[in-house]
Protein backbone atom coordinates (compact mmCIF):
# COMPACT_ATOMS: atom_id res chain seq x y z
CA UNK A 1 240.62 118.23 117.95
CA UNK A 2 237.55 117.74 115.92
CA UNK A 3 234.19 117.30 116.93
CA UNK A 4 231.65 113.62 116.54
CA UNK A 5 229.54 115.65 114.53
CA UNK A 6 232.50 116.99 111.76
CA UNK A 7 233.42 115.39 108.38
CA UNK A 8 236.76 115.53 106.37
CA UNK A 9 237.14 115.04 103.13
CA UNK A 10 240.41 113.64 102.30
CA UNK A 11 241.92 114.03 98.60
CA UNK A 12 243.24 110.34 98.63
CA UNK A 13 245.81 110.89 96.39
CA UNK A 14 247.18 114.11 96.95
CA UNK A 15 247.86 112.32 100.67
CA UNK A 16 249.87 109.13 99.19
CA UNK A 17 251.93 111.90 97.28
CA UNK A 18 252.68 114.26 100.31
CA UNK A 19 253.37 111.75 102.86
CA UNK A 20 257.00 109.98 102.76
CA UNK A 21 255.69 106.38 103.95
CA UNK A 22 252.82 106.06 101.72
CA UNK A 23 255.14 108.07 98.79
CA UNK A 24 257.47 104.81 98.89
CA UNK A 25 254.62 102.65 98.76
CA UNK A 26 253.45 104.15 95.59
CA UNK A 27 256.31 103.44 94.00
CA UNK A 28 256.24 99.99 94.13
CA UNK A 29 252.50 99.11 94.60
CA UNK A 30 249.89 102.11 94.31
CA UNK A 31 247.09 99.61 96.43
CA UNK A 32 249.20 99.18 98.97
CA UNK A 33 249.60 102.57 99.43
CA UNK A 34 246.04 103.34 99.34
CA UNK A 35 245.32 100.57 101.83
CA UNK A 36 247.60 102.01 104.50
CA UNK A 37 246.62 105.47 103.67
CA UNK A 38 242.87 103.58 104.33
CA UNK A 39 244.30 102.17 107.57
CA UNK A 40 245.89 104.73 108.55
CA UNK A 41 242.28 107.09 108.14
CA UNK A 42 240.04 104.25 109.42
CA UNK A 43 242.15 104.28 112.69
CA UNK A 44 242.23 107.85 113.14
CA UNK A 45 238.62 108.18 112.32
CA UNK A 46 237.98 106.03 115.50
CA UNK A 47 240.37 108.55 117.65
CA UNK A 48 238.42 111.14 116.21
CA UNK A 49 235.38 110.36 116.21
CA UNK A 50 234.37 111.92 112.75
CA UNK A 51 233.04 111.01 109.75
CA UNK A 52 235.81 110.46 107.04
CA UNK A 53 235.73 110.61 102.99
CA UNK A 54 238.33 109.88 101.04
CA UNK A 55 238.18 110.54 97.33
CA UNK A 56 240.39 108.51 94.47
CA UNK A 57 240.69 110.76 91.13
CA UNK A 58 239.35 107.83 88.38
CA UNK A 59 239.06 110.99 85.54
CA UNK A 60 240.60 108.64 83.43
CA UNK A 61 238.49 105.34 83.85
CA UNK A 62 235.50 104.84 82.20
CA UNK A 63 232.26 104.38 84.24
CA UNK A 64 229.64 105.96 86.48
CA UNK A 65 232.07 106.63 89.56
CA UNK A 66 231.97 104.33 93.25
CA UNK A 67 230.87 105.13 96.52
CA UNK A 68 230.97 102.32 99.18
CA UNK A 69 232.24 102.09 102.96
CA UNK A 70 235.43 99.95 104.33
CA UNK A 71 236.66 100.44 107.55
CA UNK A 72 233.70 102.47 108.34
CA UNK A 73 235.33 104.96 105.74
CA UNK A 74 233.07 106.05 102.92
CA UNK A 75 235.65 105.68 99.89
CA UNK A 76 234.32 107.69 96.82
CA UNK A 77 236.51 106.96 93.15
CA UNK A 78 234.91 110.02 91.06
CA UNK A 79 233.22 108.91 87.60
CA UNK A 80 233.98 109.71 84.49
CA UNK A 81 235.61 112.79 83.17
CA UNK A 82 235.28 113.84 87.06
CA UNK A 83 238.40 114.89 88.74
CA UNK A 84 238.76 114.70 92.77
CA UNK A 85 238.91 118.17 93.01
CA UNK A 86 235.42 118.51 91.11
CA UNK A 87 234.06 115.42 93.44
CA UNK A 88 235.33 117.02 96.71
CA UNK A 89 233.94 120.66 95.58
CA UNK A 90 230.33 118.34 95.14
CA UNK A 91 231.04 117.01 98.08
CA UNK A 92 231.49 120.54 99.63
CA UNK A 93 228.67 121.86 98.24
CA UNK A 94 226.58 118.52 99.12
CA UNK A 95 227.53 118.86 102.78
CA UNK A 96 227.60 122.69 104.10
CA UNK A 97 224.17 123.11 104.84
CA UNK A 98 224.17 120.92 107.47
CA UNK A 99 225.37 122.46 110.88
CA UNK A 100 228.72 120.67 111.10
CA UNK A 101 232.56 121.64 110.74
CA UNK A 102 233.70 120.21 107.40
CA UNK A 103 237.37 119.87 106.57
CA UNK A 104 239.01 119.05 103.33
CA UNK A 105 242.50 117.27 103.91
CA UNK A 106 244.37 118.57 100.12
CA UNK A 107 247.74 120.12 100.11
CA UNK A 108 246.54 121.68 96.43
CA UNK A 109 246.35 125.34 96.96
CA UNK A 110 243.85 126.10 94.83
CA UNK A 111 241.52 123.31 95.79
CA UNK A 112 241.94 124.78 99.51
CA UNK A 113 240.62 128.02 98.49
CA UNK A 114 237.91 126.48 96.18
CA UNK A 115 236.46 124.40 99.59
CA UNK A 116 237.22 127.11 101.83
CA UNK A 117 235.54 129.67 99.54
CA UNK A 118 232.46 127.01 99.96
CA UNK A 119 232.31 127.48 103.72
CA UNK A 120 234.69 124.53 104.16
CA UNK A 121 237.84 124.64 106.65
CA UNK A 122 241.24 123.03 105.13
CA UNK A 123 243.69 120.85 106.14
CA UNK A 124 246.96 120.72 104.47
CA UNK A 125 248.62 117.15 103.90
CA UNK A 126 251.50 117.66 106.67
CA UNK A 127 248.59 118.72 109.06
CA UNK A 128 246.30 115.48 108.49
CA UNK A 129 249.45 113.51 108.38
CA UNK A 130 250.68 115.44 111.88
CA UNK A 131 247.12 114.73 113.27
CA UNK A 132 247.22 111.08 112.22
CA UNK A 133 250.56 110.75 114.13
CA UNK A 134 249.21 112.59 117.47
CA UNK A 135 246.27 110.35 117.64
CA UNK A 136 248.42 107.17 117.11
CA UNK A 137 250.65 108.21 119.90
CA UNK A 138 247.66 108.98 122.48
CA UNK A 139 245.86 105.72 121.67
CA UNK A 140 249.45 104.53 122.41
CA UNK A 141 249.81 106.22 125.30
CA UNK A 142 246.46 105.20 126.84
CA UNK A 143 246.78 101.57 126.77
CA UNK A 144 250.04 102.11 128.51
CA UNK A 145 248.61 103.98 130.99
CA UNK A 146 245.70 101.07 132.08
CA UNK A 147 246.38 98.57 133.85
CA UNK A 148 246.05 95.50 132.20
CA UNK A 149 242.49 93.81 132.30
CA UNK A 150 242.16 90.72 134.97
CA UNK A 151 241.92 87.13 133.74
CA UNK A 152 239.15 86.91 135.82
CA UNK A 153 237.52 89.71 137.17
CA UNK A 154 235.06 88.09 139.35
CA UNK A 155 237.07 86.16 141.07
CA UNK A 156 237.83 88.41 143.72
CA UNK A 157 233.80 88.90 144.29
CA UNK A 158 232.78 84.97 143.40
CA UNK A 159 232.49 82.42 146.65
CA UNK A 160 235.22 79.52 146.33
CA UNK A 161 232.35 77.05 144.87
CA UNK A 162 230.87 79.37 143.13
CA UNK A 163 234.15 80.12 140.78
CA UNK A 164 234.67 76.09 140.82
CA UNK A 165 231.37 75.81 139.36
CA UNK A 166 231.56 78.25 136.87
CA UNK A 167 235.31 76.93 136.03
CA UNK A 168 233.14 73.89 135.51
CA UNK A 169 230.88 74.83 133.61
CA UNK A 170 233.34 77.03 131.26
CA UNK A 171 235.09 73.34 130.77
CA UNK A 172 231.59 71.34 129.60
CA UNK A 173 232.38 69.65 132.94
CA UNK A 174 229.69 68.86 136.07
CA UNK A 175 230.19 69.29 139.54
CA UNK A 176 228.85 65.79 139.95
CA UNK A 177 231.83 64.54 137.67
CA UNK A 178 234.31 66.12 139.68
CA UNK A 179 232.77 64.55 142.95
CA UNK A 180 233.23 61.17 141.36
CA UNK A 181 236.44 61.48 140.34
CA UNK A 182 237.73 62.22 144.08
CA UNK A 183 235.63 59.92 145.69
């Protein structure tokens, strides 16, 4: 499993053409299949606990390029005239002198021995897409495992009047109100 401290670099979509859900996606709506492929990342990010790129080729659009975060993913769209391949070798280069593991996630070979050549480890598309799935089903697994959480977990510690008044309290009630109302 990776480490707090590593980063992966995802080629966005070199994932959303390798992996069958997010392949069907694309055909009808490219966005949506970028926003699971984004949900999908964001959650195993969490499991992880890594820091997580993705990179969007925009060679083709005109303009100086994006970087911004959503789901605590930092989502880069490459500028002009720069493919994702170029981006995620910057990237590479950008990142390896810090003391980390760095993995690019990119099923093209050549881009694999580009970032690995850079001191980069690689991850093929089935193996991000395999690790995506195993972290799914032990988050899954875990919160079948716990019990579920009390509706009140004080209230085996709490005195009687103590809980009533709290009840109360929850309720915008007073004690006082509740005397009267017996009385």
């Amino acid at each position: 499993m990776l480490r707090r401290e590593d980063v992966l670099i995802v080629d966005g979509y070199n994932m959303i053409g390798a992996w069958p859900e997010l392949e069907r996606l694309k055909l009808d709506k490219l966005e949506d299949a970028r926003d699971r492929l984004l949900d999908l990342l964001a959650n195993y990010q969490s499991y992880a606990g890594m820091t997580v790129y993705v990179v969007f080729d925009a060679f083709r659009v005109p303009g100086l390029g994006a970087e911004f975060k959503q789901h605590r993913l930092n989502i880069v769209y490459t500028r002009e005239k720069e493919t994702a391949d170029e981006c995620i070798e910057r990237l590479v280069g950008e990142m390896t002198s810090v003391k980390r593991n760095l993995y690019v996630a990119t099923s093209d070979q050549t881009e694999q021995r580009v970032a690995f050549g850079r001191g980069a480890l690689r991850l093929s598309a089935r193996e991000l897409r395999l690790a995506v799935e195993e972290g799914k089903r032990e988050i899954e697994a875990a919160l079948r495992r716990e019990p579920p959480p009390k509706r009140n977990p004080l209230g085996g510690v709490l005195k009687p009047d103590v809980q009533l008044r709290l009840e109360l309290m929850r309720r915008g009630q007073s004690l006082e109100a509740e005397d009267d109302g017996d009385g």
